[in-house]
N, C-alpha and C. Protein backbone atom coordinates (compact mmCIF):
# COMPACT_ATOMS: atom_id res chain seq x y z
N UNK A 1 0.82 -1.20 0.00
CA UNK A 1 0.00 0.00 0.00
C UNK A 1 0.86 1.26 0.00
N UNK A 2 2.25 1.33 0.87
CA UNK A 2 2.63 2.38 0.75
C UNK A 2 3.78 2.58 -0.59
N UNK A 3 3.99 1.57 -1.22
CA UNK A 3 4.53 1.59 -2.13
C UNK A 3 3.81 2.20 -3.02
N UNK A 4 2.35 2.08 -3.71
CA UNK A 4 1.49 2.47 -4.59
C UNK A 4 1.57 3.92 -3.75
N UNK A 5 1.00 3.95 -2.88
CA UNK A 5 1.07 6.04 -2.76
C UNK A 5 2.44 6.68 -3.32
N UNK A 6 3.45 6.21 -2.95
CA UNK A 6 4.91 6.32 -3.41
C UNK A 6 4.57 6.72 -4.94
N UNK A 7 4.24 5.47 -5.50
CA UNK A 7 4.60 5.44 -7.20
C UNK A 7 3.70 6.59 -7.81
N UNK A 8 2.38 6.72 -6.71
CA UNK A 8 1.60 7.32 -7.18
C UNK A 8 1.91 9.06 -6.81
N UNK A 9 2.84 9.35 -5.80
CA UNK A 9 3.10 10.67 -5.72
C UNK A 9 4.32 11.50 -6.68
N UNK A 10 5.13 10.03 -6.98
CA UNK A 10 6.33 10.41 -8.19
C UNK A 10 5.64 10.27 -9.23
N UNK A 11 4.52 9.71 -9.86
CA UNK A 11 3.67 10.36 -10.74
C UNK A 11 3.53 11.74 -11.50
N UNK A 12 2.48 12.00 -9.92
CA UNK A 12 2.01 13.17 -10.24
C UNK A 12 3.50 14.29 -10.29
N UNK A 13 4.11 13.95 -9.43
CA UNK A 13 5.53 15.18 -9.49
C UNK A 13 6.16 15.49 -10.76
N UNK A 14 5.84 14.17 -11.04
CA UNK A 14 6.20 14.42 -12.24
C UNK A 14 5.45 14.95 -13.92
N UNK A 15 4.53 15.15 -14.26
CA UNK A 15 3.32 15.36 -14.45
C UNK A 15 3.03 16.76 -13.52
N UNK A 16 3.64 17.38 -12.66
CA UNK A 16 3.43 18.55 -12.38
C UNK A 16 2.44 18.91 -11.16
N UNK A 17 1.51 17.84 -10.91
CA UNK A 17 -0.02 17.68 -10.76
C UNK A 17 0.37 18.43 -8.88
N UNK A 18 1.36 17.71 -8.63
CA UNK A 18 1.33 17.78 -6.94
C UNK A 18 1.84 19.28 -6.59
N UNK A 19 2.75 19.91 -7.35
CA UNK A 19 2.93 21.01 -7.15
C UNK A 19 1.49 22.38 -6.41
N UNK A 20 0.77 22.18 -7.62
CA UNK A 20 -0.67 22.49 -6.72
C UNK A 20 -1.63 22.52 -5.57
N UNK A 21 -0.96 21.25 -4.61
CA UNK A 21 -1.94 20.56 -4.22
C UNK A 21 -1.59 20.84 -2.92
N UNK A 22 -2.60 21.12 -2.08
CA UNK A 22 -2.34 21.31 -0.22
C UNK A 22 -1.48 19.80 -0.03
N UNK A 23 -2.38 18.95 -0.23
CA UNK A 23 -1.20 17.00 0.41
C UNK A 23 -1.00 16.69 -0.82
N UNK A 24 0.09 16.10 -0.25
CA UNK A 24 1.34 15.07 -1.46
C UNK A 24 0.22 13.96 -1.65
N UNK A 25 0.44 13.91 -2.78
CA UNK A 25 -0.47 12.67 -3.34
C UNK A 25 -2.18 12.43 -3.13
N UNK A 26 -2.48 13.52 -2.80
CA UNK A 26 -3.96 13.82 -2.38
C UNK A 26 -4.10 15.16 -3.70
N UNK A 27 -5.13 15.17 -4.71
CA UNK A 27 -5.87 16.24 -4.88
C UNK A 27 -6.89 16.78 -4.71
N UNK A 28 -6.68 17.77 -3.95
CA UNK A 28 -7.63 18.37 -3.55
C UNK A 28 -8.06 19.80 -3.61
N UNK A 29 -7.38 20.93 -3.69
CA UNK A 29 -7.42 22.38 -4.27
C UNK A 29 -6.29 22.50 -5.47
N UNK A 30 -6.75 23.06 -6.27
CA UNK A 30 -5.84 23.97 -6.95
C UNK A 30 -5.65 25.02 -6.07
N UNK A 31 -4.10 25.42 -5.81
CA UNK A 31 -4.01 26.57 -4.90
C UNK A 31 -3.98 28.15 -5.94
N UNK A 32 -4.96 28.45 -5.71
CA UNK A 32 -5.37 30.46 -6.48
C UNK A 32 -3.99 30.62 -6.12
N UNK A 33 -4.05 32.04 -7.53
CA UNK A 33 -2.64 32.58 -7.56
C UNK A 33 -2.78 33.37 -6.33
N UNK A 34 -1.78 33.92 -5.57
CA UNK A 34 -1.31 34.57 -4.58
C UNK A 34 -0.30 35.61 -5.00
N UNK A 35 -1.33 36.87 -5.45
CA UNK A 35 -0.85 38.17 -5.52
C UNK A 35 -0.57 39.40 -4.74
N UNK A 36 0.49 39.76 -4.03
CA UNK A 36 0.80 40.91 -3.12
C UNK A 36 1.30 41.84 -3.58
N UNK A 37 1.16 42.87 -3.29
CA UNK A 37 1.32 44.55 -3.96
C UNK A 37 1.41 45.44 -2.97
N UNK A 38 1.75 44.26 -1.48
CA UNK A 38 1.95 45.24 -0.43
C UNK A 38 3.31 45.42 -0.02
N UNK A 39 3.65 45.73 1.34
CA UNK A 39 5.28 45.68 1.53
C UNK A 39 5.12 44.51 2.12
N UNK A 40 4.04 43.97 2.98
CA UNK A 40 4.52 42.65 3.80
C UNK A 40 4.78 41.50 2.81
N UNK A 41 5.59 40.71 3.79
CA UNK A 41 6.29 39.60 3.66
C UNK A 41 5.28 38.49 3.80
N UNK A 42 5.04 37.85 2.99
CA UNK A 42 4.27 36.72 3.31
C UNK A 42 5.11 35.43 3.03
N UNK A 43 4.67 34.18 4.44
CA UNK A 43 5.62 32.91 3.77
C UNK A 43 4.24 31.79 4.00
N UNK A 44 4.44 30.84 3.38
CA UNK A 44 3.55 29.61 3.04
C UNK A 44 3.21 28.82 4.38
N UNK A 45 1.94 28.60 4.01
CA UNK A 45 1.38 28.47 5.77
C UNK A 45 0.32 26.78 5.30
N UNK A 46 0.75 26.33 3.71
CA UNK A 46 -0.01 25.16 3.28
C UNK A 46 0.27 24.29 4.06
N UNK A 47 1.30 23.89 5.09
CA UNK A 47 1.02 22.87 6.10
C UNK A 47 0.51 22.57 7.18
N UNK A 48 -0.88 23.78 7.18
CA UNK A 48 -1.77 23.80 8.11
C UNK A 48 -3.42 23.78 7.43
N UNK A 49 -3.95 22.64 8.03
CA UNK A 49 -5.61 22.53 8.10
C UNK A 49 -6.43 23.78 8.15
N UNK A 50 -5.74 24.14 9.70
CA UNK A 50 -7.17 25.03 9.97
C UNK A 50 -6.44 26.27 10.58
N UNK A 51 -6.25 27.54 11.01
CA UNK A 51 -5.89 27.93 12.06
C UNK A 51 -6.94 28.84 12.79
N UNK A 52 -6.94 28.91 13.80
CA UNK A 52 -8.22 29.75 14.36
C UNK A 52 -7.73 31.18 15.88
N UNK A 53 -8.20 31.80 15.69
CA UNK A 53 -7.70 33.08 16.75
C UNK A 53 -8.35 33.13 17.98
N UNK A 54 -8.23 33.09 18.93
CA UNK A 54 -9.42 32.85 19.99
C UNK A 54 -8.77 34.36 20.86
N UNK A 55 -10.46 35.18 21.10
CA UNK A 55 -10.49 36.49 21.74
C UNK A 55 -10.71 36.58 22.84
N UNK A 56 -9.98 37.35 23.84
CA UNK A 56 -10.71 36.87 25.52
C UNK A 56 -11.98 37.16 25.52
N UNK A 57 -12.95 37.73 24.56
CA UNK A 57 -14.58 37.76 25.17
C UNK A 57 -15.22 36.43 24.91
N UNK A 58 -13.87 35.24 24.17
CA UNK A 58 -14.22 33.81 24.04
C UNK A 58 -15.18 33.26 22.64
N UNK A 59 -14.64 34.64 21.75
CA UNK A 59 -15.17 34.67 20.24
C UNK A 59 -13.90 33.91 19.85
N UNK A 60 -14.42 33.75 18.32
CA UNK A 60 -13.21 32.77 17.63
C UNK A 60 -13.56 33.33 16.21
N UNK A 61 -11.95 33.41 15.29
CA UNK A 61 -12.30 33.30 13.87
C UNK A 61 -11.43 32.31 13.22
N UNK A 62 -12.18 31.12 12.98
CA UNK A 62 -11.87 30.30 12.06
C UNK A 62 -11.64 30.05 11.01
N UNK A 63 -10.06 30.19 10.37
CA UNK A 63 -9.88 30.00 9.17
C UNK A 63 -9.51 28.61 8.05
N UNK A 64 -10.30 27.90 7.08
CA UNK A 64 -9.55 26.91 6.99
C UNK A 64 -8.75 27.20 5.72
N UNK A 65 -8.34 26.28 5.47
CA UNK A 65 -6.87 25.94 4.72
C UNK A 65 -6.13 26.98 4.26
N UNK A 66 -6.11 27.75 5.33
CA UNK A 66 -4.68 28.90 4.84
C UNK A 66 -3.66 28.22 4.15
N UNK A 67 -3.36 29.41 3.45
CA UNK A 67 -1.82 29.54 2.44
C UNK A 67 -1.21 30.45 2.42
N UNK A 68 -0.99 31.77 2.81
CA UNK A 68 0.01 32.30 3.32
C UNK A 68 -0.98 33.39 4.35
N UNK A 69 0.43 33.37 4.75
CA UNK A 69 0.86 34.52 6.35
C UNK A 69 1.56 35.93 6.22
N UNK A 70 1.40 36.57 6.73
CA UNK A 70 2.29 37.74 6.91
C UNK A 70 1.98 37.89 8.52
N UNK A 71 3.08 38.57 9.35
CA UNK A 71 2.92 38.58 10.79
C UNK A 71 3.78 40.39 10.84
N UNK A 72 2.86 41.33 10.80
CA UNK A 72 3.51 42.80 10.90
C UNK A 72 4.21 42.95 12.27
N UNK A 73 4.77 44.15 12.10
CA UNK A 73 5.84 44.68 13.68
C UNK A 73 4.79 44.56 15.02
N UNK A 74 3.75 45.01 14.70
CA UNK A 74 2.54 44.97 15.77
C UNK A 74 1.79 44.04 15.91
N UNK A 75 2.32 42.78 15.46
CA UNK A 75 1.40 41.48 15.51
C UNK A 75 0.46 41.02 15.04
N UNK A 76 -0.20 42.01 14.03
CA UNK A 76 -1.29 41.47 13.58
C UNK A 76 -0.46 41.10 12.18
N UNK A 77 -2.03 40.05 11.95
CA UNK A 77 -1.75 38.62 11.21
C UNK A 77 -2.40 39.04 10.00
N UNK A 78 -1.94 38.97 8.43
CA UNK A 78 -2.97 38.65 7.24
C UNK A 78 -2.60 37.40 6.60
N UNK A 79 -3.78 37.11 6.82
CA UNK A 79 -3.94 35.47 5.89
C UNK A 79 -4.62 35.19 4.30
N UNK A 80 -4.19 34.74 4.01
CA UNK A 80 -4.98 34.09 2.52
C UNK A 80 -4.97 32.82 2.74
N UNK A 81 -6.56 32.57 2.26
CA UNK A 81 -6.56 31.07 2.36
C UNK A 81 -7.04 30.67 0.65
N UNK A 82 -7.20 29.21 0.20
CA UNK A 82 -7.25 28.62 -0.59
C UNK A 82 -8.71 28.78 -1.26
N UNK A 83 -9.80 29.90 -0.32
CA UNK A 83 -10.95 30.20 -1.43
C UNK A 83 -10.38 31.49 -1.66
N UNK A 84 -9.56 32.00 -1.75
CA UNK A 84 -9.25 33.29 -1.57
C UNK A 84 -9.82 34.32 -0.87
N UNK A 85 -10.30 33.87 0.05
CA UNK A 85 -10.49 35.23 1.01
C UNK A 85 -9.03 35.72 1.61
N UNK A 86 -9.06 37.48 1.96
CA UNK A 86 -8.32 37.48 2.62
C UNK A 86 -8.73 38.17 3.71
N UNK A 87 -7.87 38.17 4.91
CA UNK A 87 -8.40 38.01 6.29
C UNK A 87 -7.11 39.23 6.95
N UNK A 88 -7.56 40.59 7.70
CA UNK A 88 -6.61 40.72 8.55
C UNK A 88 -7.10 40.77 9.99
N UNK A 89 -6.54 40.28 10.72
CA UNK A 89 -6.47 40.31 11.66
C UNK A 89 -5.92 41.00 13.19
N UNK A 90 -6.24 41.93 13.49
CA UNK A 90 -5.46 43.11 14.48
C UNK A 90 -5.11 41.96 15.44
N UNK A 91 -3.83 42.65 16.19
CA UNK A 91 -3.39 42.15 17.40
C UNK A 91 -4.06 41.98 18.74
N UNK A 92 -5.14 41.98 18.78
CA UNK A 92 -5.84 41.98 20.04
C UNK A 92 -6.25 40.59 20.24
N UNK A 93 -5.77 39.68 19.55
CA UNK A 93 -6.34 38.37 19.77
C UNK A 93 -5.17 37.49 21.35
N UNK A 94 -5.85 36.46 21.73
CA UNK A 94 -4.71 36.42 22.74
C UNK A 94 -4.26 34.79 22.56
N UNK A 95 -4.74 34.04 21.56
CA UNK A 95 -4.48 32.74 21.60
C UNK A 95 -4.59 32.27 19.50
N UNK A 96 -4.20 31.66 19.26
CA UNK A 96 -4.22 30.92 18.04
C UNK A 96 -4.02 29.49 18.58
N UNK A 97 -4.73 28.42 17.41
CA UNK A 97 -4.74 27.48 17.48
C UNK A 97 -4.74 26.56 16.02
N UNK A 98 -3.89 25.96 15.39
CA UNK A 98 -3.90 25.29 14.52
C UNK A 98 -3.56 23.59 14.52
N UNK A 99 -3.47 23.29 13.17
CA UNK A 99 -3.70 21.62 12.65
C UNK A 99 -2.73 21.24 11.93
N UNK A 100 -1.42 20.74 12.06
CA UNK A 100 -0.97 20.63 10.75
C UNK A 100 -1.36 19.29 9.94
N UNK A 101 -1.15 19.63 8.72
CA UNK A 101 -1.29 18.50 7.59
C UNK A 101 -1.06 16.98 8.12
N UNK A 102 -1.55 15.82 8.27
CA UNK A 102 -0.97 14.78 8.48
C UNK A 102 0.63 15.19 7.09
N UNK A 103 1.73 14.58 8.48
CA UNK A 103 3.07 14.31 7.71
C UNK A 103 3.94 15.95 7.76
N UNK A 104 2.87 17.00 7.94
CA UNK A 104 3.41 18.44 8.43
C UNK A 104 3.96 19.05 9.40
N UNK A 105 5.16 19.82 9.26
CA UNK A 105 5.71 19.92 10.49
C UNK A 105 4.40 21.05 11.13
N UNK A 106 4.57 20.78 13.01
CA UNK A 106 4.08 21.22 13.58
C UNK A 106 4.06 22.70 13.73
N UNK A 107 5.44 22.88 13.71
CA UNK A 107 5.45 24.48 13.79
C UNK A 107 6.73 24.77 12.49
N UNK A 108 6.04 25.96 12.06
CA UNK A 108 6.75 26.52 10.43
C UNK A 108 7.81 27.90 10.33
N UNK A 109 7.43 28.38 11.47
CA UNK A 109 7.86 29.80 11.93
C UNK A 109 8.59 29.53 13.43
């Protein structure tokens, strides 16, 4: 079995197919182009599921399958995720919580 995922992920790599794709050998999004025209720095955040912000009045904003990050001097967060929304987020949040990818490192930053 793990041989066939194998053959089947040097496949697609090859064939181009996985480059796209949130998991190796899984398709599942085409990842939207990711266009910035700002000064921030954004780096790739595809080895996370879900990430979510939790506010001390015990609100939450749940984002899923982010793809990139930017983290400004003042802490707040802008995200793009894989429907293309984009999301900023001010620093007043006091907790985050994320998922990584089965096979993803836990922490990226």
């Amino acid at each position: 079995m793990e041989e066939e995922k194998e053959k089947m992920e040097e496949e697609l790599e090859e064939e181009g197919e996985l480059k796209d794709t949130l998991e190796p050998g899984v398709k599942t999004y085409s990842l939207p182009e990711f266009r910035n025209a700002s000064k921030f720095r954004f780096v790739d955040c595809t080895a996370e599921l879900f990430r979510e912000y939790i506010y001390s009045n015990g609100s939450k904003l749940h984002i899923d399958d982010p793809i990139r990050l930017s983290i400004a001097q003042n802490n707040a967060h802008r995200v793009f995720d894989v429907h293309e929304f984009c999301y900023y987020i001010p620093p007043n949040w006091i907790a985050i919580v994320w998922k990584p990818r089965p096979g993803a490192p836990h922490f990226i930053m």
